[in-house]
PDB file of N, CA and C in Angstrom:
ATOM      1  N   UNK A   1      24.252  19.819 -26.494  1.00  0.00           N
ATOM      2  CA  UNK A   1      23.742  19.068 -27.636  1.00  0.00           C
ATOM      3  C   UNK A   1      24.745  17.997 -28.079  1.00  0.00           C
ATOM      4  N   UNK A   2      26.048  18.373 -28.202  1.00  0.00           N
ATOM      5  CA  UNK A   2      27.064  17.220 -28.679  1.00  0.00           C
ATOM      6  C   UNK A   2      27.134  16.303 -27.174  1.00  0.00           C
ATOM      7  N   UNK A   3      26.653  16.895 -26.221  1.00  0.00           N
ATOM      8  CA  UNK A   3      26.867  15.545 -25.065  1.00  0.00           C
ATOM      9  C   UNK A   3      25.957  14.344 -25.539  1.00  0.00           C
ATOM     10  N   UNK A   4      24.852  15.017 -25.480  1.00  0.00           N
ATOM     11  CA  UNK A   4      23.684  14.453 -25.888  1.00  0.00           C
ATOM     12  C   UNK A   4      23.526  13.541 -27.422  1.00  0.00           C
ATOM     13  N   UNK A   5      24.263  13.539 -28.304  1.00  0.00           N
ATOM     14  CA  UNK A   5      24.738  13.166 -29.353  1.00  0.00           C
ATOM     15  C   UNK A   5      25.473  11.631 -29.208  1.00  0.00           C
ATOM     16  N   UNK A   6      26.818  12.468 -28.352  1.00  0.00           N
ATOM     17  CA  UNK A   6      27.650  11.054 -28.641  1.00  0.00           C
ATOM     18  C   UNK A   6      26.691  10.390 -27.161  1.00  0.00           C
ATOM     19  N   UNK A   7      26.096  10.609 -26.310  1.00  0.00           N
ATOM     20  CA  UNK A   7      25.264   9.872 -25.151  1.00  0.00           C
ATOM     21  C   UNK A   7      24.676   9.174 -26.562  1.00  0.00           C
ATOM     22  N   UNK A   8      23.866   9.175 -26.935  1.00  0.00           N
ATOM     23  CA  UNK A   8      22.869   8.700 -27.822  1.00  0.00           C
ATOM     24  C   UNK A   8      24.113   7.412 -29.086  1.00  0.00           C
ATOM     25  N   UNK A   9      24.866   7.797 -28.925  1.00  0.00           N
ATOM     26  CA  UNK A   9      25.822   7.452 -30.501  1.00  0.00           C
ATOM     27  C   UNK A   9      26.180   6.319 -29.272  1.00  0.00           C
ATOM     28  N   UNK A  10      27.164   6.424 -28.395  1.00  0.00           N
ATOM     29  CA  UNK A  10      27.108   5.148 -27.574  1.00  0.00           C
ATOM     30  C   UNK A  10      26.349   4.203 -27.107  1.00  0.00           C
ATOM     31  N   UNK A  11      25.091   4.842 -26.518  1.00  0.00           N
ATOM     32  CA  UNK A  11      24.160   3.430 -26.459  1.00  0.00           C
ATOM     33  C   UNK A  11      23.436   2.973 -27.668  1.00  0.00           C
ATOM     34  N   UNK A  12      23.438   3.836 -28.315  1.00  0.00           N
ATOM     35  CA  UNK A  12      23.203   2.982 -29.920  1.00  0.00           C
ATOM     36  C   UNK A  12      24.603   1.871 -30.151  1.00  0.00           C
ATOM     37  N   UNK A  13      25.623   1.852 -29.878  1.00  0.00           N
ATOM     38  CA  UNK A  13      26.564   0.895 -30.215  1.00  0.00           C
ATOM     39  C   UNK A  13      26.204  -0.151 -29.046  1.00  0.00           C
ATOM     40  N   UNK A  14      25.976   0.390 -27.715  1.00  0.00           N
ATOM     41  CA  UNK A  14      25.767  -1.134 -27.078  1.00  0.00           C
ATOM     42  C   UNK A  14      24.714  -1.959 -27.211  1.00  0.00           C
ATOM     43  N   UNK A  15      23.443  -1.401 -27.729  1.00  0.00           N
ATOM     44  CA  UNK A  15      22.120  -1.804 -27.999  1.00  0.00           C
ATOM     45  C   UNK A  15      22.708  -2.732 -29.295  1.00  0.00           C
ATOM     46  N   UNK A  16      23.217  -2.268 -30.259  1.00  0.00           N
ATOM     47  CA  UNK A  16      23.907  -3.410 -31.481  1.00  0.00           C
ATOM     48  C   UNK A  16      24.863  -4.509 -30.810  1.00  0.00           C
ATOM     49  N   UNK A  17      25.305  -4.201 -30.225  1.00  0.00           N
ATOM     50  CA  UNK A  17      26.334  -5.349 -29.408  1.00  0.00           C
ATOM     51  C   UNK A  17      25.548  -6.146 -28.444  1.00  0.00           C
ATOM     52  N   UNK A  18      24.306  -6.300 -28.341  1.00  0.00           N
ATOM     53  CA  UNK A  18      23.592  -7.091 -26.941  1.00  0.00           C
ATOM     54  C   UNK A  18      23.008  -8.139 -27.409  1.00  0.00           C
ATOM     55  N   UNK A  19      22.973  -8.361 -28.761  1.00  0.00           N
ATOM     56  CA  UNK A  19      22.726  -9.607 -29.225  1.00  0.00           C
ATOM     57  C   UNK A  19      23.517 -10.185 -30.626  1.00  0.00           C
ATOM     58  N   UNK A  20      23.723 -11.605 -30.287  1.00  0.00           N
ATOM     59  CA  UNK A  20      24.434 -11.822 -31.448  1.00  0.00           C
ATOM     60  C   UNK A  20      23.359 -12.444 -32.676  1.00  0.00           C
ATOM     61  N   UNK A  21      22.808 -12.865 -32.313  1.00  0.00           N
ATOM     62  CA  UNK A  21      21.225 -13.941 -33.145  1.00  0.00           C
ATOM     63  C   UNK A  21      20.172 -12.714 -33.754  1.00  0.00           C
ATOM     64  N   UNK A  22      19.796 -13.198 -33.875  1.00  0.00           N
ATOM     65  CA  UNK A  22      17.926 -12.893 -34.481  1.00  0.00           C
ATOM     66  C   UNK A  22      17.207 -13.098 -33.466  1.00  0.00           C
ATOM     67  N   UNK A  23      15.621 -13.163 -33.880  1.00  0.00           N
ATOM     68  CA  UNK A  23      14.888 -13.209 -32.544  1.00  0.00           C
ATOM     69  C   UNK A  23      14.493 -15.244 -32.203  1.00  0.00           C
ATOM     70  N   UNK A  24      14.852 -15.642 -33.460  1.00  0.00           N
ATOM     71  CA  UNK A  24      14.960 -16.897 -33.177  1.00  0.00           C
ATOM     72  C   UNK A  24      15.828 -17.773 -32.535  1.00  0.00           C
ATOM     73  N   UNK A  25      16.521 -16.601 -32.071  1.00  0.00           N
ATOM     74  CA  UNK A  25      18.069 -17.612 -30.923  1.00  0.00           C
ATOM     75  C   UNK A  25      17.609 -17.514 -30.057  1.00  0.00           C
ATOM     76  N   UNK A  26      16.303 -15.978 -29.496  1.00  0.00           N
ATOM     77  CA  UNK A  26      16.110 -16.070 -28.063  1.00  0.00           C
ATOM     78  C   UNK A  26      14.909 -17.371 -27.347  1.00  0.00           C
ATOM     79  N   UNK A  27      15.462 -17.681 -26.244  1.00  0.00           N
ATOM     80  CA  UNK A  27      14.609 -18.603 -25.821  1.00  0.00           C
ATOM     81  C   UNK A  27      13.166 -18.005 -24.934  1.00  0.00           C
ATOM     82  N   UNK A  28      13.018 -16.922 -25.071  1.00  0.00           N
ATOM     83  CA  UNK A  28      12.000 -16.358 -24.402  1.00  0.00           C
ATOM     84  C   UNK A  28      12.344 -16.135 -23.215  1.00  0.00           C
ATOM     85  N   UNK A  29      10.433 -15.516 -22.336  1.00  0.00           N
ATOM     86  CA  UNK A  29      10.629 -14.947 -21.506  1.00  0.00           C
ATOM     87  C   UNK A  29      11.733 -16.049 -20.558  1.00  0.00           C
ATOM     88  N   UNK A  30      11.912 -15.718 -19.167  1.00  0.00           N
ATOM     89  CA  UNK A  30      12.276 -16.143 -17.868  1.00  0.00           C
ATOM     90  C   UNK A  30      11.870 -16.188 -17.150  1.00  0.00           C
ATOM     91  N   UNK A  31      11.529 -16.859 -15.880  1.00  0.00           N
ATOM     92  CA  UNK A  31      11.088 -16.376 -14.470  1.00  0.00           C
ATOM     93  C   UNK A  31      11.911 -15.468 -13.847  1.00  0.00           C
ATOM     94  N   UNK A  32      11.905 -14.784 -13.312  1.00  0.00           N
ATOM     95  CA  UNK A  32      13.117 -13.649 -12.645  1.00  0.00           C
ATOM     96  C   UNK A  32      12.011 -13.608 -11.097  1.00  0.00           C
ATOM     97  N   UNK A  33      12.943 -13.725 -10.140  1.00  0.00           N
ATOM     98  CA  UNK A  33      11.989 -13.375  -8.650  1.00  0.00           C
ATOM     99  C   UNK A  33      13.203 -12.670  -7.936  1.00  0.00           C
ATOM    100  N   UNK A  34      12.307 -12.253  -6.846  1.00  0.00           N
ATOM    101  CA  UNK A  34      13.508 -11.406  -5.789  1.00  0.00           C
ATOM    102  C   UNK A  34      15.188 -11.703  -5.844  1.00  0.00           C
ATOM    103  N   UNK A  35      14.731 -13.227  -5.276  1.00  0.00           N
ATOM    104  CA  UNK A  35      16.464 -14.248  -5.315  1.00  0.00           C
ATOM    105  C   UNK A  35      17.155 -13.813  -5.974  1.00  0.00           C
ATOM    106  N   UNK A  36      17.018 -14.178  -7.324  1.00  0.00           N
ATOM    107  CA  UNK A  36      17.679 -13.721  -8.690  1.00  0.00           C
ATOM    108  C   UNK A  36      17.787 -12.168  -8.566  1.00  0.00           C
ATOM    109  N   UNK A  37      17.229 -11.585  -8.886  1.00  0.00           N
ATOM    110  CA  UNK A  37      17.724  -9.678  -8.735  1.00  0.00           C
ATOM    111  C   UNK A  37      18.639  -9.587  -7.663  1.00  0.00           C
ATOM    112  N   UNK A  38      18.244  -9.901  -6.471  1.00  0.00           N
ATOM    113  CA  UNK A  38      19.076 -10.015  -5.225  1.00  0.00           C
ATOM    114  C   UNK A  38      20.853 -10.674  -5.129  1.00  0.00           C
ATOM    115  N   UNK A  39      21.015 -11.300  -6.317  1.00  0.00           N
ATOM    116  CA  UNK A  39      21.860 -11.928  -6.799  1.00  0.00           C
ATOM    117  C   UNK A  39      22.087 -11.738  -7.674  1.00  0.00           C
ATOM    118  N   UNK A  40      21.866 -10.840  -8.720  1.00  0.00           N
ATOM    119  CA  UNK A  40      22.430  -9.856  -9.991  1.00  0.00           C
ATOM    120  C   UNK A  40      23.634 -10.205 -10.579  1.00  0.00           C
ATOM    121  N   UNK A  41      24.414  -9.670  -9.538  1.00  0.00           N
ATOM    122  CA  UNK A  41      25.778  -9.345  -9.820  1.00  0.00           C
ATOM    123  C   UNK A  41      26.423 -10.573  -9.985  1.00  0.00           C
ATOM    124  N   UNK A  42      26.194 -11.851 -10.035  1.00  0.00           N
ATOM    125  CA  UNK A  42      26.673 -12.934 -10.534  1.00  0.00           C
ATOM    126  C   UNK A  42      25.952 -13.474 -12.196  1.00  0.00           C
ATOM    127  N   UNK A  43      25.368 -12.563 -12.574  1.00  0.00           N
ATOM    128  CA  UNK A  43      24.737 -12.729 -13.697  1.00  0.00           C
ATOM    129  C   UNK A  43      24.981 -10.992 -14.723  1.00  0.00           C
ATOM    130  N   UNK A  44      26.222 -10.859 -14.782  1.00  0.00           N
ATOM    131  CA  UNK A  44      26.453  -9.329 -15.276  1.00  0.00           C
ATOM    132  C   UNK A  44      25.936  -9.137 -16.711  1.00  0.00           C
ATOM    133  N   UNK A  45      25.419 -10.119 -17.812  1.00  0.00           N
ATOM    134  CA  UNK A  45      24.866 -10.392 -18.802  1.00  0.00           C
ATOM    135  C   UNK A  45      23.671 -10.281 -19.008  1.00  0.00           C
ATOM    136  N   UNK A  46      23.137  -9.719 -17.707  1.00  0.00           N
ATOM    137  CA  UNK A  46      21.677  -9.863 -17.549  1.00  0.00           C
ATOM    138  C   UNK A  46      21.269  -8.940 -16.753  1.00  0.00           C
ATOM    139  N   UNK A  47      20.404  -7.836 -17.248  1.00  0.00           N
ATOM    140  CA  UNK A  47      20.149  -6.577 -16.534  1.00  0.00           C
ATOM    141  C   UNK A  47      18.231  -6.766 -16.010  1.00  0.00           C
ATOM    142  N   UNK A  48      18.084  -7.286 -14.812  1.00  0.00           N
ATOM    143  CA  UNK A  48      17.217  -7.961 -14.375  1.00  0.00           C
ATOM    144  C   UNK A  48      16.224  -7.060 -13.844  1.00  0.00           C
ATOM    145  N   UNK A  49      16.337  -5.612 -13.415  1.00  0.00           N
ATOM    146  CA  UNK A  49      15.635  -4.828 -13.031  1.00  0.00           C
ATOM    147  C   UNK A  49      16.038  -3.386 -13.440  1.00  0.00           C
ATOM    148  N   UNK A  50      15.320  -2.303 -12.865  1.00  0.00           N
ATOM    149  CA  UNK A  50      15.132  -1.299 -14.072  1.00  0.00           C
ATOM    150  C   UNK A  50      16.351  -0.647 -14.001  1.00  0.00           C
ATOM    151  N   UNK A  51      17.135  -0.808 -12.651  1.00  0.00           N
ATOM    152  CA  UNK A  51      18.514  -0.269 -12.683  1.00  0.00           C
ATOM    153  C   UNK A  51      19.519  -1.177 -12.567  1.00  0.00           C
ATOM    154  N   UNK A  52      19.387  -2.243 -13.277  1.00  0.00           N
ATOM    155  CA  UNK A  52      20.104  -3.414 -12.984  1.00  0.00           C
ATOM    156  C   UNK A  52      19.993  -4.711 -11.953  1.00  0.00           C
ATOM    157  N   UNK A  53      20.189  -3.681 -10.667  1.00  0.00           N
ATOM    158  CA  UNK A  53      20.228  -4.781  -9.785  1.00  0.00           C
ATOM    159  C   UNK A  53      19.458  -4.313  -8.560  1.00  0.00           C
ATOM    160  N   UNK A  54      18.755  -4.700  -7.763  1.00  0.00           N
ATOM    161  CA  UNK A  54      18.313  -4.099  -6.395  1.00  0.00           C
ATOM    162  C   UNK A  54      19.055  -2.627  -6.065  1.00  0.00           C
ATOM    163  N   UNK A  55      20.765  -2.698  -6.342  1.00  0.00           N
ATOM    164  CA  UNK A  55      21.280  -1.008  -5.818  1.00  0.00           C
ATOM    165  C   UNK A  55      20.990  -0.054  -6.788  1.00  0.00           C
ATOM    166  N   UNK A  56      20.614  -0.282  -7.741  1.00  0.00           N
ATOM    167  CA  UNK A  56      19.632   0.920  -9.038  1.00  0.00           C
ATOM    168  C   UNK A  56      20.926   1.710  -9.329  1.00  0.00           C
ATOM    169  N   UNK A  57      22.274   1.116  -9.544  1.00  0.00           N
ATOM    170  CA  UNK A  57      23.378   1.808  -9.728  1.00  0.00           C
ATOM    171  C   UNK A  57      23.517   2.086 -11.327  1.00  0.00           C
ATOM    172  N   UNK A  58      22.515   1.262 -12.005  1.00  0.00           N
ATOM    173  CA  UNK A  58      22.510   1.610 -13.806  1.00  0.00           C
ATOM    174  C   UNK A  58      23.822   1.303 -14.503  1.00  0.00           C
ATOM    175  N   UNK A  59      25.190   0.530 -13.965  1.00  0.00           N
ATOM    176  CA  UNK A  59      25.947   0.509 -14.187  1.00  0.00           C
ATOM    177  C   UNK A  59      26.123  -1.379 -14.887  1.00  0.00           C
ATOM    178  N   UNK A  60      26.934  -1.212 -16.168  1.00  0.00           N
ATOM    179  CA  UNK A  60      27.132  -2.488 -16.432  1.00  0.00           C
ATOM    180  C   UNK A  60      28.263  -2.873 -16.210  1.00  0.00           C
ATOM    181  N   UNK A  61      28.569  -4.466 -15.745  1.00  0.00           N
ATOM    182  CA  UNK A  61      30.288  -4.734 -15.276  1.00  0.00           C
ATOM    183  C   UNK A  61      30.922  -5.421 -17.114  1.00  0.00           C
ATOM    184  N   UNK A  62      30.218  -4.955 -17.632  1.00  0.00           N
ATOM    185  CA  UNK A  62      30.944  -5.521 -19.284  1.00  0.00           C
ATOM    186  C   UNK A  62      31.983  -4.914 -19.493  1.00  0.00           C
ATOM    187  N   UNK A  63      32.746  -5.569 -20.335  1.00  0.00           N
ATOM    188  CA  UNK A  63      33.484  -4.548 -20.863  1.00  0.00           C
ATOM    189  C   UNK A  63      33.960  -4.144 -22.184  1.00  0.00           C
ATOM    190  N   UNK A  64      33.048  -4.961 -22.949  1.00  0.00           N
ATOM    191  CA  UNK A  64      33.528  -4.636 -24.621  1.00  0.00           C
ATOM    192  C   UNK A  64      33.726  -3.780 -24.604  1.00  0.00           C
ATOM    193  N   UNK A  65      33.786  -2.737 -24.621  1.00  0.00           N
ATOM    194  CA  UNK A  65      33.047  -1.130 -24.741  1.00  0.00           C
ATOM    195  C   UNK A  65      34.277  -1.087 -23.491  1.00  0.00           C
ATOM    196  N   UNK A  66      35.113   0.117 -23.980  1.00  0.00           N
ATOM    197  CA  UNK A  66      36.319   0.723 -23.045  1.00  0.00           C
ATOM    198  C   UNK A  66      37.001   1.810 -23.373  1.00  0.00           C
ATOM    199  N   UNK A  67      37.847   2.209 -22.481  1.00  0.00           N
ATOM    200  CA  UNK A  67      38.489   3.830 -22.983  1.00  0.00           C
ATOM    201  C   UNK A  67      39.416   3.323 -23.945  1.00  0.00           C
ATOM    202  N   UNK A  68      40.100   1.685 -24.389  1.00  0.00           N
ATOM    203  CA  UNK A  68      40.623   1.596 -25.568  1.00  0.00           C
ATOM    204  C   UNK A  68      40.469   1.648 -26.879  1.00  0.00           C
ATOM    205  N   UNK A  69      38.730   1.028 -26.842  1.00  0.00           N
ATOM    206  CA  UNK A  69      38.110   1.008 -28.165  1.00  0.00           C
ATOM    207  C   UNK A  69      36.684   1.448 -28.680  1.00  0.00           C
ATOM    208  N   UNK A  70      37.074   2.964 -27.587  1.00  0.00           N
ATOM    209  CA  UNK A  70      35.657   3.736 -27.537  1.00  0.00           C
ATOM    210  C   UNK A  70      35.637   4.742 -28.715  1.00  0.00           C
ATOM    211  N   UNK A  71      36.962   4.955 -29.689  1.00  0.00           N
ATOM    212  CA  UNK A  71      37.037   5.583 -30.499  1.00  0.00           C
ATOM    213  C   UNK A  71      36.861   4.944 -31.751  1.00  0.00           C
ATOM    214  N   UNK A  72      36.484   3.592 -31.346  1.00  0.00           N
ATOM    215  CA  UNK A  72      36.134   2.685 -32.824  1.00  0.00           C
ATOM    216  C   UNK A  72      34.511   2.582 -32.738  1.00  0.00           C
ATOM    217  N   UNK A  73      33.931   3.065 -31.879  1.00  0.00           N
ATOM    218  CA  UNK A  73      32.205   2.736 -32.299  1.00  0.00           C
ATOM    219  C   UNK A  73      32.095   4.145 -33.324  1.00  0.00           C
ATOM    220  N   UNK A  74      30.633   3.137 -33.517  1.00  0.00           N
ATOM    221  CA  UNK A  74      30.168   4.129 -35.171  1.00  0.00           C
ATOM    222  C   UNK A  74      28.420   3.870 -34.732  1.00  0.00           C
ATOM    223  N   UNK A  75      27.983   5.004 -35.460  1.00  0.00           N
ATOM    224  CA  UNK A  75      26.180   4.332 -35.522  1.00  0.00           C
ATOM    225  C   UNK A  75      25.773   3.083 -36.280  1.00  0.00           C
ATOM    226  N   UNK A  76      25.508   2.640 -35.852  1.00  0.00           N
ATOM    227  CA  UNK A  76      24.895   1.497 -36.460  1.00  0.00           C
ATOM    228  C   UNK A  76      23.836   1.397 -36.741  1.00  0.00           C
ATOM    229  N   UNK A  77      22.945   2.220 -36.718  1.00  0.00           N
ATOM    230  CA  UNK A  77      21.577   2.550 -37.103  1.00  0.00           C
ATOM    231  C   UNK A  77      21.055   4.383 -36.464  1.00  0.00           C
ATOM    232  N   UNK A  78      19.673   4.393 -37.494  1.00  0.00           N
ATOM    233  CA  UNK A  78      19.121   5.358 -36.984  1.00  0.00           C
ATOM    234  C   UNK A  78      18.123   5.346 -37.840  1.00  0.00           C
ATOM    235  N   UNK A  79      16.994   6.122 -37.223  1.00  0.00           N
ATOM    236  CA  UNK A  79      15.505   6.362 -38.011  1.00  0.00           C
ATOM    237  C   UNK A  79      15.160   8.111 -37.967  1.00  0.00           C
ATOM    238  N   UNK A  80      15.210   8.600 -39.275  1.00  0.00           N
ATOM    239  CA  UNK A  80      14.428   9.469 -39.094  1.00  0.00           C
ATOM    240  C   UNK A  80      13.514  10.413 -38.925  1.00  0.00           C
ATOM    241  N   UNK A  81      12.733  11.033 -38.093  1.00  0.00           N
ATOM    242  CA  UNK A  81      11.833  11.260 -37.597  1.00  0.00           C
ATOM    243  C   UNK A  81      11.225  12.837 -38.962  1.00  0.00           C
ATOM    244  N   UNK A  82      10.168  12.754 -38.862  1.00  0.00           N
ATOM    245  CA  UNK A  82       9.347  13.749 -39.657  1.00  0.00           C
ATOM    246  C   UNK A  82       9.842  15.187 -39.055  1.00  0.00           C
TER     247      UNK A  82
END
């Protein structure tokens, strides 16, 4: 249960960190085709398919988020459920 906790408490901090704007900074959809997925990994800002990239490795090359300043995230939100 506490895995499952701080699992949940971390991607709640990167989900707050993935945008800096409102929804009025985004420029909308994209075209995305094979090429592009196939070429991922020169676009690490951009998670283009359901595991990232064609190798479905689920892994991001970011690095805000590190074993230095993994003891400074906090929730930044939550909803609770009935």
């Amino acid at each position: 249960m506490l895995r499952k906790t701080l699992h949940t408490i971390v991607w709640l901090g990167l989900l707050s960190g993935c945008s800096e704007g409102g929804p009025a900074e985004t420029a909308g959809p994209v075209n995305t085709d094979t090429a592009r997925i196939a070429a991922a990994q020169a676009e690490p800002d951009q998670w283009l398919s359901h595991g990232g990239t064609y190798a479905e490795q689920r892994f991001s090359g970011l690095d805000e988020i590190n074993d230095g300043n993994l003891d400074q995230l906090t929730l930044a939100w939550y909803f609770d459920f009935d």
